[in-house]
Protein backbone atom coordinates (compact mmCIF):
# COMPACT_ATOMS: atom_id res chain seq x y z
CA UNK A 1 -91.68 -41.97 130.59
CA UNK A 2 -92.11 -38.26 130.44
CA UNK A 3 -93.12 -35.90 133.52
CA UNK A 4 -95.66 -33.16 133.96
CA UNK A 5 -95.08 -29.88 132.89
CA UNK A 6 -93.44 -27.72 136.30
CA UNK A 7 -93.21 -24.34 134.01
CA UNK A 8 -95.90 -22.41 131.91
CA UNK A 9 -95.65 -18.92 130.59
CA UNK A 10 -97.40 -16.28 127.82
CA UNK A 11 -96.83 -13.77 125.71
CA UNK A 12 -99.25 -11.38 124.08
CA UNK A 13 -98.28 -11.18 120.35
CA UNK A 14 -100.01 -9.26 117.33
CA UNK A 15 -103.57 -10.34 116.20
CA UNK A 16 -103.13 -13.22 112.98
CA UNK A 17 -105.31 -14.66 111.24
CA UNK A 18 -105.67 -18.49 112.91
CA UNK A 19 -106.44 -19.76 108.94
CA UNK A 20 -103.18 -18.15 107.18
CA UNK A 21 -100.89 -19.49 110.52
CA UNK A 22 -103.04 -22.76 110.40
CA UNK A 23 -102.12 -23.07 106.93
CA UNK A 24 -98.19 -22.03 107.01
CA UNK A 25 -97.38 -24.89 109.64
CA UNK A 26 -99.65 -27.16 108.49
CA UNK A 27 -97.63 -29.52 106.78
CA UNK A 28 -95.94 -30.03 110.06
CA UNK A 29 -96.03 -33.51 111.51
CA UNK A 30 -97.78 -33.07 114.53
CA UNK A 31 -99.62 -30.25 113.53
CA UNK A 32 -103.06 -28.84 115.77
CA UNK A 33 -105.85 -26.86 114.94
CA UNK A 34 -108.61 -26.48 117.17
CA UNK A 35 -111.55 -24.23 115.65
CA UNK A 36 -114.96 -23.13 118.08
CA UNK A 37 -116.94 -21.55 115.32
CA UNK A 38 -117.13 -18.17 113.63
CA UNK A 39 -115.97 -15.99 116.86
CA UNK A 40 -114.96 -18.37 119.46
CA UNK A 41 -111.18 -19.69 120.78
CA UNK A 42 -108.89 -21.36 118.38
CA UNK A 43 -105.98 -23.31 119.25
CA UNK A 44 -102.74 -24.11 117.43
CA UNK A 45 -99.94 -26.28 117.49
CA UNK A 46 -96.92 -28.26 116.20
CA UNK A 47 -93.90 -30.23 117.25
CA UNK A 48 -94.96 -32.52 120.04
CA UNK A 49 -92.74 -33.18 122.62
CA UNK A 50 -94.26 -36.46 123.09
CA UNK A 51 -96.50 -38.96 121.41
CA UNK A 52 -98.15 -42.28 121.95
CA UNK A 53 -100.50 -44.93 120.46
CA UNK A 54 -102.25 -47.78 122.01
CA UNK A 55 -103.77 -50.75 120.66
CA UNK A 56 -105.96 -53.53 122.11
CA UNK A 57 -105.37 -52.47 126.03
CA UNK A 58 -108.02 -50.65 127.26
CA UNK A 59 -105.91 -50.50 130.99
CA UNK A 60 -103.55 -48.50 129.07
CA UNK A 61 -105.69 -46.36 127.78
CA UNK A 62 -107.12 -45.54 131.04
CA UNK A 63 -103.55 -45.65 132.74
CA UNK A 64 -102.41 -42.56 129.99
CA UNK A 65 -105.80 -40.82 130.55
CA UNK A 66 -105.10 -40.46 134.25
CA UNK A 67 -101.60 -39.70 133.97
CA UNK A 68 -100.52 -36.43 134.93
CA UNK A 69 -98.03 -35.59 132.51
CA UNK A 70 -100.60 -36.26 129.77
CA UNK A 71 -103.38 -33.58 131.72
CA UNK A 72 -101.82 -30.81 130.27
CA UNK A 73 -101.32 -29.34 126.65
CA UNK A 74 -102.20 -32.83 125.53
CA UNK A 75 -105.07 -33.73 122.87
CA UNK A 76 -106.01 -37.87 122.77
CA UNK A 77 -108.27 -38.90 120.25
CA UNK A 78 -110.27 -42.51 121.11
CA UNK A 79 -111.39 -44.44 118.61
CA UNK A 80 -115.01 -45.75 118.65
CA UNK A 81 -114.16 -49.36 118.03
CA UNK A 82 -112.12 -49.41 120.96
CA UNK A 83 -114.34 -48.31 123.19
CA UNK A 84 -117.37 -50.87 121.54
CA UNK A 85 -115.17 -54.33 121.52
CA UNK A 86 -116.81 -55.36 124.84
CA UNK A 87 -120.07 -55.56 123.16
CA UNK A 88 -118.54 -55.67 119.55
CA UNK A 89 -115.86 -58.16 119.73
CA UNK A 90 -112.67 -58.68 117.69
CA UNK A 91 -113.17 -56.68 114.17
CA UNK A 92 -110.40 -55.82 112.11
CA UNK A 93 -108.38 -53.01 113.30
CA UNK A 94 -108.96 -49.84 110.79
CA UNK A 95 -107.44 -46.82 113.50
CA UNK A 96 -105.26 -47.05 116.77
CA UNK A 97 -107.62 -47.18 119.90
CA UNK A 98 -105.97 -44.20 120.97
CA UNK A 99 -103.86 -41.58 119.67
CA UNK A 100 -101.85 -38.98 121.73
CA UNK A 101 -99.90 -36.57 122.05
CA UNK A 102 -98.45 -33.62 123.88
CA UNK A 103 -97.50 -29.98 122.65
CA UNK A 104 -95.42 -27.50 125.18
CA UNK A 105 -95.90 -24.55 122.39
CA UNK A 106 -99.20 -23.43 121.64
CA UNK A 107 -100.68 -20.11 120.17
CA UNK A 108 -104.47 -19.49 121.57
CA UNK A 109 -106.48 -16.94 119.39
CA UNK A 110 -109.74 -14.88 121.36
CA UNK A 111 -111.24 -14.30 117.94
CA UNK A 112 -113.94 -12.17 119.28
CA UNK A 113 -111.89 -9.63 120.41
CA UNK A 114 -108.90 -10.49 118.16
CA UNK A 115 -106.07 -10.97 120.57
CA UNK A 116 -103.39 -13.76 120.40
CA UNK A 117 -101.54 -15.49 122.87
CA UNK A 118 -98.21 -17.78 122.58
CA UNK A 119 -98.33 -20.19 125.69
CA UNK A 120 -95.58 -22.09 126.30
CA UNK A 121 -94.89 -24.73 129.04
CA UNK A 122 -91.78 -26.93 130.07
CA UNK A 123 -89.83 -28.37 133.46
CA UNK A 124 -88.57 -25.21 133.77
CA UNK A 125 -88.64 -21.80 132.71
CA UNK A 126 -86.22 -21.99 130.46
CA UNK A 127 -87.94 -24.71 128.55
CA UNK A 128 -91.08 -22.65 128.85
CA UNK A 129 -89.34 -19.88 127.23
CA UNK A 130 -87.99 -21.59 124.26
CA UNK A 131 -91.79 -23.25 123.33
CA UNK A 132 -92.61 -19.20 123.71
CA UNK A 133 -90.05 -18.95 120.80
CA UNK A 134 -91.27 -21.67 118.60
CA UNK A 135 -94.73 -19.94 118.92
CA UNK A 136 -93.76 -17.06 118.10
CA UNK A 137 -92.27 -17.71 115.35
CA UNK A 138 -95.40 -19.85 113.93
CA UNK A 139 -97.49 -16.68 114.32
CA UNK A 140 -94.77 -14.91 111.58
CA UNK A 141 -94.70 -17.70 109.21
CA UNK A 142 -96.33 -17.08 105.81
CA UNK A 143 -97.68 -20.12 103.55
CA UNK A 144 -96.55 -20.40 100.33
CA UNK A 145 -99.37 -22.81 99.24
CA UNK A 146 -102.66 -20.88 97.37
CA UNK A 147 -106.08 -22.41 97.93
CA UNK A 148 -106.61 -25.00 96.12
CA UNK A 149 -110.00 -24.06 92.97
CA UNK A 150 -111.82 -27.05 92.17
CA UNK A 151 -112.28 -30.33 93.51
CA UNK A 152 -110.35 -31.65 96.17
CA UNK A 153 -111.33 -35.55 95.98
CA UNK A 154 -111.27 -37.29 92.73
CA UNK A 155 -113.84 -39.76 94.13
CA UNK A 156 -117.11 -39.85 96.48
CA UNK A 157 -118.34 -43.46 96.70
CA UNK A 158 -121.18 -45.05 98.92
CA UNK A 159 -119.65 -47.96 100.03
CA UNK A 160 -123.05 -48.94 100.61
CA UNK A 161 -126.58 -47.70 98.47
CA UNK A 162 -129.07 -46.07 99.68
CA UNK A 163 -131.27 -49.65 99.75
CA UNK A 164 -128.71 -51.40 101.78
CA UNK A 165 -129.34 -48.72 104.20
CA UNK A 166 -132.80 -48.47 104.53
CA UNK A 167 -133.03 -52.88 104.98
CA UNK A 168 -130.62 -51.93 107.94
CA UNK A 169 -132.70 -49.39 109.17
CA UNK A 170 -136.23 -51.65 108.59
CA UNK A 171 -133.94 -54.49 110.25
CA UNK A 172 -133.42 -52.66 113.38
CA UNK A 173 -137.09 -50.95 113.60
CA UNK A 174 -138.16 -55.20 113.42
CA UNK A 175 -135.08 -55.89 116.24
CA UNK A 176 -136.83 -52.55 118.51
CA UNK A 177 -140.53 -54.02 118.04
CA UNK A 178 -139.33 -57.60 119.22
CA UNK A 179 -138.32 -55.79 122.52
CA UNK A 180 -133.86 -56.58 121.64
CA UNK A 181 -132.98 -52.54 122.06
CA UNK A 182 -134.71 -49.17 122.20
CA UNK A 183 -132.62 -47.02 119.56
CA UNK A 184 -129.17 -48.17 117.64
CA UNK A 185 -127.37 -45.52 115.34
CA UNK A 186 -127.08 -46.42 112.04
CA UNK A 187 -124.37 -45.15 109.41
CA UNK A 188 -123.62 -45.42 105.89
CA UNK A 189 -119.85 -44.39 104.55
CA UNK A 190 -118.40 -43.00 101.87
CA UNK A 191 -114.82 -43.16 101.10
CA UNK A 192 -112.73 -42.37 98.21
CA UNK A 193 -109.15 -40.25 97.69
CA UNK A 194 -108.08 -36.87 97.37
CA UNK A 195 -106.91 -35.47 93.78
CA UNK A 196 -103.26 -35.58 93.70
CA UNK A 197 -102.05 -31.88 94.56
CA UNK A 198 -104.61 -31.87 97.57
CA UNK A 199 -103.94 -32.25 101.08
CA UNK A 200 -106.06 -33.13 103.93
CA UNK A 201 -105.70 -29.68 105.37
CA UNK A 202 -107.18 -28.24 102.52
CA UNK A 203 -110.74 -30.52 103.35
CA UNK A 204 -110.23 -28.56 106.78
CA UNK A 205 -110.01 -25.12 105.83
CA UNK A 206 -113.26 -25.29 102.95
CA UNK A 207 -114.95 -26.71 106.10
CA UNK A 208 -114.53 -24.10 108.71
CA UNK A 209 -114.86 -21.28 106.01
CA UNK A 210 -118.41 -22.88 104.29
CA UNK A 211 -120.10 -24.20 107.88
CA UNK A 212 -117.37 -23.66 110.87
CA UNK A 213 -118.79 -25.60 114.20
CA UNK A 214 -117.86 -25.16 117.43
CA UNK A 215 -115.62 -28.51 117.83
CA UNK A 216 -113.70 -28.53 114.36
CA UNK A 217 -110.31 -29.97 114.56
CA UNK A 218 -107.42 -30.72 112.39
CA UNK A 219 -104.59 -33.36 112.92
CA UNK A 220 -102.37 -34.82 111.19
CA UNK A 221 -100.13 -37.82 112.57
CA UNK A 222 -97.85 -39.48 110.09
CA UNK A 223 -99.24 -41.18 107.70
CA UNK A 224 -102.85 -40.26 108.90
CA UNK A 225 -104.59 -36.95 109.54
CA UNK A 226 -108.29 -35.97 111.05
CA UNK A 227 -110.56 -33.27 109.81
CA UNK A 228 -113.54 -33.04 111.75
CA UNK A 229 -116.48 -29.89 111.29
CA UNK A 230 -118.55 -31.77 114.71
CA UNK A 231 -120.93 -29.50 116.39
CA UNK A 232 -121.32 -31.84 119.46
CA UNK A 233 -119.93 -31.71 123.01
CA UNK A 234 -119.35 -34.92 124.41
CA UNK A 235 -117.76 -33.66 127.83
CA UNK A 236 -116.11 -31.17 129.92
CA UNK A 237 -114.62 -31.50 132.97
CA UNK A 238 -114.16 -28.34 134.96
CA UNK A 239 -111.54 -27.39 137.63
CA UNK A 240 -113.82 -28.51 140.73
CA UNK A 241 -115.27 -31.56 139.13
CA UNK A 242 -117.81 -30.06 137.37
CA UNK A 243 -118.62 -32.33 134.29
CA UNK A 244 -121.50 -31.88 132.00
CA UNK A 245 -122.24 -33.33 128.38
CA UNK A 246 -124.49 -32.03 125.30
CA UNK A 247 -126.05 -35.10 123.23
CA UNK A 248 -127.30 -33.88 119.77
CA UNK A 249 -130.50 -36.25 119.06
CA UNK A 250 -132.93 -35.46 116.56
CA UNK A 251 -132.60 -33.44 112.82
CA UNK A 252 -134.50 -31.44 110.42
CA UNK A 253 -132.24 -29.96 107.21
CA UNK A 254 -131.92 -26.06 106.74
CA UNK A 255 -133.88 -23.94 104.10
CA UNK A 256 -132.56 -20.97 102.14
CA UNK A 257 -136.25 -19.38 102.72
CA UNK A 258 -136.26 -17.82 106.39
CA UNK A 259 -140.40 -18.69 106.68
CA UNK A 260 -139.86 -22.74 105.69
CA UNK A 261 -136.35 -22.59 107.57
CA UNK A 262 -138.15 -21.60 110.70
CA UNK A 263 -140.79 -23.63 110.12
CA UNK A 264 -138.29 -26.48 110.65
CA UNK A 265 -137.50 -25.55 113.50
CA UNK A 266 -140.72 -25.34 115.11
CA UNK A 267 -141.42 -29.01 113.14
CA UNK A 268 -138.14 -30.41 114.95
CA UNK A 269 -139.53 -28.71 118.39
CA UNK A 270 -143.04 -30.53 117.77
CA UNK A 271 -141.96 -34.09 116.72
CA UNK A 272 -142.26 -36.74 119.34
CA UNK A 273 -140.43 -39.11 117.55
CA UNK A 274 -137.40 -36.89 117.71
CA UNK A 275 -137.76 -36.02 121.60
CA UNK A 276 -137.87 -39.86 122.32
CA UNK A 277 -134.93 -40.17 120.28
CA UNK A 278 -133.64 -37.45 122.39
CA UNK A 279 -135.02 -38.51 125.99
CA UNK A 280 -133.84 -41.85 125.66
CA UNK A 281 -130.15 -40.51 125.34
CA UNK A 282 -130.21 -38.37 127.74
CA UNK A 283 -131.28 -41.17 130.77
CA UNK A 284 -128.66 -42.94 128.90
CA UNK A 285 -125.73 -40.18 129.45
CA UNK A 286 -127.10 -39.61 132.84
CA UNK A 287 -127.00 -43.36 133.72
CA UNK A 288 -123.42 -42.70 132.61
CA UNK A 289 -122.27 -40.00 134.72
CA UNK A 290 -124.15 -41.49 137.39
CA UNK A 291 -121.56 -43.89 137.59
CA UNK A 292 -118.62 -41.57 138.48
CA UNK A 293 -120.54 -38.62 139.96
CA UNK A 294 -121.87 -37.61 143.71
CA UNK A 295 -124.91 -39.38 143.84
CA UNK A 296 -127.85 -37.17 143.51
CA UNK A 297 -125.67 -34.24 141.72
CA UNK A 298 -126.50 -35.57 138.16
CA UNK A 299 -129.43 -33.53 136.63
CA UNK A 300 -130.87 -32.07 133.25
CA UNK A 301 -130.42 -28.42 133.07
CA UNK A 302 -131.71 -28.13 129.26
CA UNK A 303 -133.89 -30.61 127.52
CA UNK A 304 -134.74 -30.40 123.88
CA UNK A 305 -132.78 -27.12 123.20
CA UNK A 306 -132.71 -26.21 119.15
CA UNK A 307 -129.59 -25.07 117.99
CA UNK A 308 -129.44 -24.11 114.16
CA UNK A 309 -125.67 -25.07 112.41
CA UNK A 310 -124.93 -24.53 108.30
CA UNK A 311 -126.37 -27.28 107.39
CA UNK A 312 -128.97 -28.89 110.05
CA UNK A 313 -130.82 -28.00 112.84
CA UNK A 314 -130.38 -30.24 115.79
CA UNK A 315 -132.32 -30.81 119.23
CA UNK A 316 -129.51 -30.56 121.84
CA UNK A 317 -130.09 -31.14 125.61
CA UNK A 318 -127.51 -30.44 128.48
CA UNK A 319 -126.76 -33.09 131.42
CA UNK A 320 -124.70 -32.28 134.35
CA UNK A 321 -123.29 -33.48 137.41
CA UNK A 322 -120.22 -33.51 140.04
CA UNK A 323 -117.40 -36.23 139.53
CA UNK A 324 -116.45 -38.10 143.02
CA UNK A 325 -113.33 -37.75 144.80
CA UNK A 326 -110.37 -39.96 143.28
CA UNK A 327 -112.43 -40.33 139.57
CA UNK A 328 -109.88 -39.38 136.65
CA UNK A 329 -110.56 -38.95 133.24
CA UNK A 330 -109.73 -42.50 132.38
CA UNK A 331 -112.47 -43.55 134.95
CA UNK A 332 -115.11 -40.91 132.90
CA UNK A 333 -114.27 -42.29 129.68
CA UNK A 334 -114.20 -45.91 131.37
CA UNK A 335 -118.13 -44.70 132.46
CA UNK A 336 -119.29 -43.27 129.34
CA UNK A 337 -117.46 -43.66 126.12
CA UNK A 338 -118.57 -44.81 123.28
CA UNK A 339 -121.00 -41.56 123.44
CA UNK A 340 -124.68 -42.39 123.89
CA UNK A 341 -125.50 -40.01 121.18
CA UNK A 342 -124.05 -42.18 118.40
CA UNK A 343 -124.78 -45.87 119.86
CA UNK A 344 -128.19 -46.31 121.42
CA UNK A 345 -129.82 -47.57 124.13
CA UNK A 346 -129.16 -49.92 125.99
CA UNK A 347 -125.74 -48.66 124.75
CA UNK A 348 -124.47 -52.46 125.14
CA UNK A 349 -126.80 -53.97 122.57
CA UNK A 350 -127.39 -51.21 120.44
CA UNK A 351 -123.11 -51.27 119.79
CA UNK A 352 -123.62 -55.29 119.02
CA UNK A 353 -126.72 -53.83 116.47
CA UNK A 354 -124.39 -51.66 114.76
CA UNK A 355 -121.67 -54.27 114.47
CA UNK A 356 -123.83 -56.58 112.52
CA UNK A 357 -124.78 -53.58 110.28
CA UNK A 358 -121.24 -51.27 109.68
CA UNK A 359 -117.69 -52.11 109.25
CA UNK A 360 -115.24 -51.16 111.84
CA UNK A 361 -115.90 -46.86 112.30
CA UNK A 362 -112.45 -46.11 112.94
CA UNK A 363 -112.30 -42.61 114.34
CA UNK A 364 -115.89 -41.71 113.70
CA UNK A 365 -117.95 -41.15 116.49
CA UNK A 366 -115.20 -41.57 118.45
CA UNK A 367 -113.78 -38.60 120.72
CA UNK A 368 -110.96 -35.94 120.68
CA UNK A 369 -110.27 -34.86 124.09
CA UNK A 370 -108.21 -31.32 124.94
CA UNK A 371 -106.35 -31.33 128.05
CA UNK A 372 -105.61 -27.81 129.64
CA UNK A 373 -104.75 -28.76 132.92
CA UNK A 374 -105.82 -28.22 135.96
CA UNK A 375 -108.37 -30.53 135.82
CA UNK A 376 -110.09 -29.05 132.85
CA UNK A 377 -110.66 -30.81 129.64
CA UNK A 378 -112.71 -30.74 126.56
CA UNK A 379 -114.11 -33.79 124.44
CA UNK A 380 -115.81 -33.64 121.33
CA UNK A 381 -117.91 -36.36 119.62
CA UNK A 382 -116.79 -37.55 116.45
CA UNK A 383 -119.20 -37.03 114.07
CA UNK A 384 -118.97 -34.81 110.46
CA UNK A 385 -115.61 -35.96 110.52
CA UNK A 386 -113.34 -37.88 107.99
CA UNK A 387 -110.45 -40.45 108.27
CA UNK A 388 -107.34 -39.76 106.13
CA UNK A 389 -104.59 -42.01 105.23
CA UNK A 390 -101.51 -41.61 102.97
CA UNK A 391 -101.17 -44.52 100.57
CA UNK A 392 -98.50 -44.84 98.05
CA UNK A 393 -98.65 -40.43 97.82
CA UNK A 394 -102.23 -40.15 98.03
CA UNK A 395 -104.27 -39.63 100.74
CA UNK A 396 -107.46 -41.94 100.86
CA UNK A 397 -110.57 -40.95 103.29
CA UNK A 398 -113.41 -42.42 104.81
CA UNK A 399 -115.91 -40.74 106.30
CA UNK A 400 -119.63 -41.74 107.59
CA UNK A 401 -123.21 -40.46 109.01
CA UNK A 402 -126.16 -41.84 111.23
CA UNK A 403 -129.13 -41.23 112.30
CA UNK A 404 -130.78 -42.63 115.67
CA UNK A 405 -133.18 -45.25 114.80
CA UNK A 406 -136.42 -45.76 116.62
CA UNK A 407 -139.51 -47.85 117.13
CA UNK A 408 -141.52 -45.20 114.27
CA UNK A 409 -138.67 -44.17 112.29
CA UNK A 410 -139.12 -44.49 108.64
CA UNK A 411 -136.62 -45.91 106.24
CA UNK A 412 -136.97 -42.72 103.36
CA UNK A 413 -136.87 -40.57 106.11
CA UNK A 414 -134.02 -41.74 108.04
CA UNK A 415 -132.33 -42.00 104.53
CA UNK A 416 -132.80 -38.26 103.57
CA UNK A 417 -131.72 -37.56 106.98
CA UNK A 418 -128.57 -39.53 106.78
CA UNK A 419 -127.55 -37.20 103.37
CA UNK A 420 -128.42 -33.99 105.07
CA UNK A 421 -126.01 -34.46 107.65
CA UNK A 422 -123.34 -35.54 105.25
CA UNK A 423 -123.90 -32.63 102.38
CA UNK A 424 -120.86 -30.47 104.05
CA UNK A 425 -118.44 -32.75 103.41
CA UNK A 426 -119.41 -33.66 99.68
CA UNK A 427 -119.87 -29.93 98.78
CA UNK A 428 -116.12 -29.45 100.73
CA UNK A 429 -114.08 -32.05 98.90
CA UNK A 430 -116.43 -32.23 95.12
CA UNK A 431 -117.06 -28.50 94.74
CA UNK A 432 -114.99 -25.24 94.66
């Protein structure tokens, strides 16, 4: 049993790069890095003074969420099969339902205008001091490790071809026409292993140098580590009880030509397939937060808002509302997780759809969740993200994308779609 934080302090220190810190501690056990694009915040961290995992007991999970020594300096990462077993059933277990843990030493870098902070918390000030000290100290570590020139994964194998994929996607398009659901998301993986001298971290840092996003995250846990690029916001939580969440539905892929780039743009803006794809997750989400907000305070402040990333553009709408007295994060995730974005609707049926079409996701499309305290957190969605695992030395990945699947979508075109989204990754871990 461990006990809130009583004691938090700072200390200005000299401007770092996050990337050369990020990869001096990175080996570390334990070790954080939170990246919000090309000039926002970035978070890092090692050494946790606590850590947890839960399998299989969802009143855990919400028990941990709520507690208040985990609402601070904390990150939790949910798996997405944990949150679809109600609808999914018993699969076999590929990733913890959640993963936690808690860091009193953090160093927070205002990339914009290039200032860096060591926070440190404990039950006292002393404690809060000496996690000042261990931050400081990260922030004057050098790495002796070079980039790594060449490829980083020996393999990238479909663990599924493209024709498998498009008879799921025809399958589903029959299931929506017979009246079963309205959209499902459907996803094809790839998986394979990283060259011998390569580390998981090094997936990370090609990532956020080639096509940073505003929710990339590295972690690495034991045997296992995370590298996610996602440009989606599943929710934030405000001090107040604000909450508000940012489904990404619908996709058109970038152009190196400015004219026939913007001229995606305006074709994504124009399609009504993709705003129905779109609409339908946002009643979804605010269905959702209806459930654990003030009646009447949920509303859309943004529908159908492009927003243009390295690879894709994306339609993007914004959902809001204000969370009822005595609701707690584990209630919110209770509410809403899996993410509407990357089930369907109904969310119930479209998760039983995507069982009978995908293994077990693991962390993928899942959520990492930042705890600051005071109320406040910040949860990401899942997606461009892969699953690592250290077997015998190596480390093996997995990694997956979707589209949203409608009553006109189009097998090719859901297909193309499908590799668009996942062209990051490939170029990160088969090219220099």
């Amino acid at each position: 049993m461990i006990r809130p934080y009583a004691a938090r302090r700072e200390r200005a220190l000299p401007w770092r790069d996050p990337l050369e810190i990020l990869q001096a501690i990175g080996a570390r056990d334990g070790a954080l890095g939170l990246f919000s694009g090309t000039a926002g915040r970035v978070l890092i961290a090692a050494d946790p003074d606590a850590i947890r995992q839960i399998d299989g007991d969802a009143a855990q999970v919400t028990a941990l969420l709520d507690d208040p020594a985990w609402a601070e300096g904390a990150v939790q990462l949910l798996a997405y099969d944990g949150g679809a077993r109600p609808a999914a059933g018993l699969r076999p277990k590929v990733w913890p339902d959640l993963m936690a843990a808690r860091y009193p030493a953090w160093l927070v870098f205002e990339t914009a205008t290039r200032t860096l902070t060591a926070v440190g918390r404990g039950e006292d000030a002393v404690e809060a001091e000496q996690a000042l000290d261990l931050a400081e100290d990260w922030s004057q570590a050098a790495s002796a490790r070079g980039a790594i020139e060449g490829p980083l994964s020996a393999t990238f194998n479909a663990e599924a071809d493209e024709t498998a994929y498009r008879t799921a996607v025809a399958d589903v398009v029959a299931r929506i026409a017979a009246g079963e659901l309205f959209q499902a998301n459907i996803a094809r993986a790839w998986s394979g292993k990283l060259t011998w001298e390569a580390d998981p971290l090094d997936v990370f840092l090609r990532l956020v140098r080639d096509s940073p996003a505003p929710y990339a995250a590295f972690w690495r846990r034991g045997e296992r580590a995370l590298v996610s690029n996602s440009p989606e916001l599943f929710l934030t939580l405000e001090p107040g009880g604000r909450i508000e969440t940012r489904p990404i539905k619908g996709t058109r892929p970038r152009r190196t030509d400015p004219v026939a780039d913007q001229a995606e743009v305006e074709a994504l803006l124009a399609s009504a397939k993709d705003r129905a794809e779109n609409l339908m997750i946002v009643d979804l989400m605010r269905n959702d937060l209806s459930r654990v907000c003030v009646p009447s305070s949920v509303r859309v402040e943004r529908l159908f808002h492009p927003e243009s990333y390295a690879n894709v553009h994306h339609l993007v709408s914004t959902i809001s509302g204000r969370l009822r007295p005595g609701q707690g994060v584990g209630q919110v995730m209770a509410a809403t997780f899996p993410p509407g974005s990357i089930t369907g609707a109904p969310k119930h049926q479209a998760m039983k759809v995507i069982a009978g079409h995908e293994p077990p996701r693991g962390p993928w499309c899942g959520s990492l969740l930042l705890r600051e305290g005071e109320g406040r957190m910040t949860a990401s969605v899942l997606i461009r993200t892969l699953a690592f695992e250290q077997r015998e030395e190596r480390w093996h990945w997995r990694t997956q994308a979707g589209a949203g699947i409608v009553a006109d979508s189009d097998p090719a075109a859901e297909s193309a779609e499908v590799l668009s989204k996942i062209s990051a990754i490939r170029r990160a871990l088969m090219e220099s």
